[in-house]
C-alpha atoms as a PDB file:
ATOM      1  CA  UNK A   1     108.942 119.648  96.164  1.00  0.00           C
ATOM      2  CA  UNK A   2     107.302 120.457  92.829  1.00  0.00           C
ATOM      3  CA  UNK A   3     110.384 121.403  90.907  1.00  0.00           C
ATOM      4  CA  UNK A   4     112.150 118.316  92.379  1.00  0.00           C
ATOM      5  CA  UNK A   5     109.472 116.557  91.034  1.00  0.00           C
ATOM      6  CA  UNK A   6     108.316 114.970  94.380  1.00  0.00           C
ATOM      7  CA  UNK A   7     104.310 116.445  93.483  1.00  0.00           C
ATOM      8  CA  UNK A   8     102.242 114.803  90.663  1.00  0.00           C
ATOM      9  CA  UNK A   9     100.430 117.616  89.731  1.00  0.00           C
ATOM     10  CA  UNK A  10      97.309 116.958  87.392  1.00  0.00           C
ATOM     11  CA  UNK A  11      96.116 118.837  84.387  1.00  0.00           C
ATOM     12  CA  UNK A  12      92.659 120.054  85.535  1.00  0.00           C
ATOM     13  CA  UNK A  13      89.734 118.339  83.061  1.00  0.00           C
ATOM     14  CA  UNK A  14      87.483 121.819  82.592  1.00  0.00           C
ATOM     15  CA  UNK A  15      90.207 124.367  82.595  1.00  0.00           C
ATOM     16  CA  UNK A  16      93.138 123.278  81.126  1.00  0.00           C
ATOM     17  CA  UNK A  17      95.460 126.641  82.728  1.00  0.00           C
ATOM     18  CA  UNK A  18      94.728 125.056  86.013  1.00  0.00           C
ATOM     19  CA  UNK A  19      96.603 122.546  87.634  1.00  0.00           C
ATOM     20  CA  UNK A  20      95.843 120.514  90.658  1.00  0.00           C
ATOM     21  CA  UNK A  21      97.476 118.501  93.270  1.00  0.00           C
ATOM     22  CA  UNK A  22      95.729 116.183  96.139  1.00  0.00           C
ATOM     23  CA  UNK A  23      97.927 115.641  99.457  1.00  0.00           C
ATOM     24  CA  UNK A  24      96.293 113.199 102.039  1.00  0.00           C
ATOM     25  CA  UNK A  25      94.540 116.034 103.718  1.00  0.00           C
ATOM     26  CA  UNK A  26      94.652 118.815 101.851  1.00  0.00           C
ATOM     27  CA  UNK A  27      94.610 119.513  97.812  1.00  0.00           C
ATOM     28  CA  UNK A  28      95.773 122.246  95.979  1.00  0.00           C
ATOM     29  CA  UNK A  29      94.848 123.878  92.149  1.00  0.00           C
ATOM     30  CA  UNK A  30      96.945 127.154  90.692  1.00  0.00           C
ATOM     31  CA  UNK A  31      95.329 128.640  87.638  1.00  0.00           C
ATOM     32  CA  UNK A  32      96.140 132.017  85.385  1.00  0.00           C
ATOM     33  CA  UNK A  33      93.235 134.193  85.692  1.00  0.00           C
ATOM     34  CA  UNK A  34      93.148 135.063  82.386  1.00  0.00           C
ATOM     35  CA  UNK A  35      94.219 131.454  81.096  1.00  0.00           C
ATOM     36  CA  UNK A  36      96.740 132.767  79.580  1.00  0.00           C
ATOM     37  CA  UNK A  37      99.500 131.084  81.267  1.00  0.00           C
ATOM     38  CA  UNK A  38     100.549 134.605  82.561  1.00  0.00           C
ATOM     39  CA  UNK A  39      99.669 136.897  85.587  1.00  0.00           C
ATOM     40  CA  UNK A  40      97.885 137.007  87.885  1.00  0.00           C
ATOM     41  CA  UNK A  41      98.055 133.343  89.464  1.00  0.00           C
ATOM     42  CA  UNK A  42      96.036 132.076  91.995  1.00  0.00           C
ATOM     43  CA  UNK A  43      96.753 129.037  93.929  1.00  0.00           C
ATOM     44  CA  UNK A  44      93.591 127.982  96.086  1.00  0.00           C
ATOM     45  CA  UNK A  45      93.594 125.731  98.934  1.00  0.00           C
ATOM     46  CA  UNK A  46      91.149 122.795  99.906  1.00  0.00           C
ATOM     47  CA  UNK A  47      90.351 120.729 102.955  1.00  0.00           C
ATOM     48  CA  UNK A  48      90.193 116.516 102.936  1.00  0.00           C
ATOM     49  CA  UNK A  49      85.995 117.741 101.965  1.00  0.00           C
ATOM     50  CA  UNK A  50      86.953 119.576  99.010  1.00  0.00           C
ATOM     51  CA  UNK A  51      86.096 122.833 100.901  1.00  0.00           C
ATOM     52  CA  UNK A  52      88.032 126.205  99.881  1.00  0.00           C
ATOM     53  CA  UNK A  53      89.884 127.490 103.003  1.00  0.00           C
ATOM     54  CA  UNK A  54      92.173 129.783 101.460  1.00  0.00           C
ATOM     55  CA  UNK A  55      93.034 131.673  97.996  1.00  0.00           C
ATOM     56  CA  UNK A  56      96.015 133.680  97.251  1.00  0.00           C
ATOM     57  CA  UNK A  57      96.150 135.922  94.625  1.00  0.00           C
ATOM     58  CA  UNK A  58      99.280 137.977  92.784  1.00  0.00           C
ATOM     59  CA  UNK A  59      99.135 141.478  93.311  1.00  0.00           C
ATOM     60  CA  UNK A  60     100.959 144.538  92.776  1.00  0.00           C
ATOM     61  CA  UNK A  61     103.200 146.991  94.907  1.00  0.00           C
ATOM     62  CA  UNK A  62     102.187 150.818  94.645  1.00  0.00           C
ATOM     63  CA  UNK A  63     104.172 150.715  91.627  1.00  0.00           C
ATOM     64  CA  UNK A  64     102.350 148.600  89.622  1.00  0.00           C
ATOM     65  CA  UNK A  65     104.727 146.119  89.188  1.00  0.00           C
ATOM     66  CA  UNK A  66     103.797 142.504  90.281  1.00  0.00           C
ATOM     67  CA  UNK A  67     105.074 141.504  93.842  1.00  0.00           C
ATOM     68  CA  UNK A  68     107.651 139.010  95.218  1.00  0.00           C
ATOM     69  CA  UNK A  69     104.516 137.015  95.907  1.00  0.00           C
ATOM     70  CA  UNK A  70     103.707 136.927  92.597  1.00  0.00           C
ATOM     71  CA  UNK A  71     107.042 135.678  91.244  1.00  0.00           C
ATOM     72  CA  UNK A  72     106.648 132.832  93.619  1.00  0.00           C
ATOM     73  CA  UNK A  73     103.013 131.851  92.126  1.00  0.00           C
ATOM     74  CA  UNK A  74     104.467 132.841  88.698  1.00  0.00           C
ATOM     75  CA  UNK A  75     107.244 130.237  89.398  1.00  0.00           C
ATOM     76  CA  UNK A  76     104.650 127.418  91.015  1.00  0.00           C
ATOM     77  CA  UNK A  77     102.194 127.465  87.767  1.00  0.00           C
ATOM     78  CA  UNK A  78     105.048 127.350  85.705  1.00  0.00           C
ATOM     79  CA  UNK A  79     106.566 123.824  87.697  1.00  0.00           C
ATOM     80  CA  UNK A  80     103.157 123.063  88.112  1.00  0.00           C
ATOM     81  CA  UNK A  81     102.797 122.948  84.672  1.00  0.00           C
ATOM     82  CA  UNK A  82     105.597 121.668  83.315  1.00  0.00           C
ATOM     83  CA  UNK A  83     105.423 118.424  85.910  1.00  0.00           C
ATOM     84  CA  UNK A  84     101.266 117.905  84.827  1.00  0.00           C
ATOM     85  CA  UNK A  85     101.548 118.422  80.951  1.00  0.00           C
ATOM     86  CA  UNK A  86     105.214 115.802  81.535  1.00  0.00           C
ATOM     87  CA  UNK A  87     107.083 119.166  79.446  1.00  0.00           C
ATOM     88  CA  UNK A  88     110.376 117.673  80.680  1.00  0.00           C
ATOM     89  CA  UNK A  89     110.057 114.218  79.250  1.00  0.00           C
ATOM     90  CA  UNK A  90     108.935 115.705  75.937  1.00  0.00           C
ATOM     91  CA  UNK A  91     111.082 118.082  75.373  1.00  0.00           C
ATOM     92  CA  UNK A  92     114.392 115.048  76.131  1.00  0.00           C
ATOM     93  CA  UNK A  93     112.830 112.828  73.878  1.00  0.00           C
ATOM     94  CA  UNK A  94     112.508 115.234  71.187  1.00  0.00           C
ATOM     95  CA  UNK A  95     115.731 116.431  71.613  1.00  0.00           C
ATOM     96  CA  UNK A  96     117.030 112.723  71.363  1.00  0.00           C
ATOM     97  CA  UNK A  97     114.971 112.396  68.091  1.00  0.00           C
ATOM     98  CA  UNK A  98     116.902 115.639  66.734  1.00  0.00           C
ATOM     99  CA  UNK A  99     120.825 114.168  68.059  1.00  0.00           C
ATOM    100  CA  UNK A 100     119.600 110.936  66.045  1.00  0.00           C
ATOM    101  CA  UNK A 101     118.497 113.225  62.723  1.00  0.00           C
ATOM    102  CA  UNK A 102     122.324 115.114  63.182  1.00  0.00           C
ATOM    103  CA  UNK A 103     124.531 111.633  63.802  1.00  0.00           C
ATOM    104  CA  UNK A 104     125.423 110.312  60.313  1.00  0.00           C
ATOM    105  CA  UNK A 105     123.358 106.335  59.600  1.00  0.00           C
ATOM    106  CA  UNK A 106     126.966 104.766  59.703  1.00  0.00           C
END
């Protein structure tokens, strides 16, 4: 649903690595720990009060590499992202502006 665009996630206005998104009962935000825009994630779930119910975190394997988990919240903060900071749109219409700075005035 997010990368289909089908979510309208929300840049979040005191932390701006975290990104919210408010269903009719239930609201979710997914932030970088570090606000670096790279692991760990954590996506944290809320009730219709606003309560925290549940937080899930990345981890690692006994390895020390980062978990299938943690490609999937990797992959949601970056959609997240990308749909609440409108990257998409941006990144067409500067494009365009480049194609019209290439195509000769005649």
């Amino acid at each position: 649903m997010t990368t289909e665009g089908q979510l309208e996630w929300e840049v979040d206005p005191w932390n701006k690595d975290m990104y919210s998104v408010a269903l009719p009962a239930y609201s979710a935000s997914i932030s970088s720990e570090d606000s670096d825009g790279l692991q760990p994630f954590h996506l944290q779930l809320f009730d219709s009060q606003g309560q925290s119910f549940e937080v899930i975190s990345s981890d690692r394997n006994s390895d020390g590499e980062w978990t299938a988990r943690s490609a999937d919240l990797g992959s949601l903060y970056e959609a997240a992202r990308r749909r609440a900071l409108n990257t998409d749109a941006a990144l067409d219409g500067f494009l365009g502006a480049l194609k019209m700075l290439e195509e000769p005035p005649f």
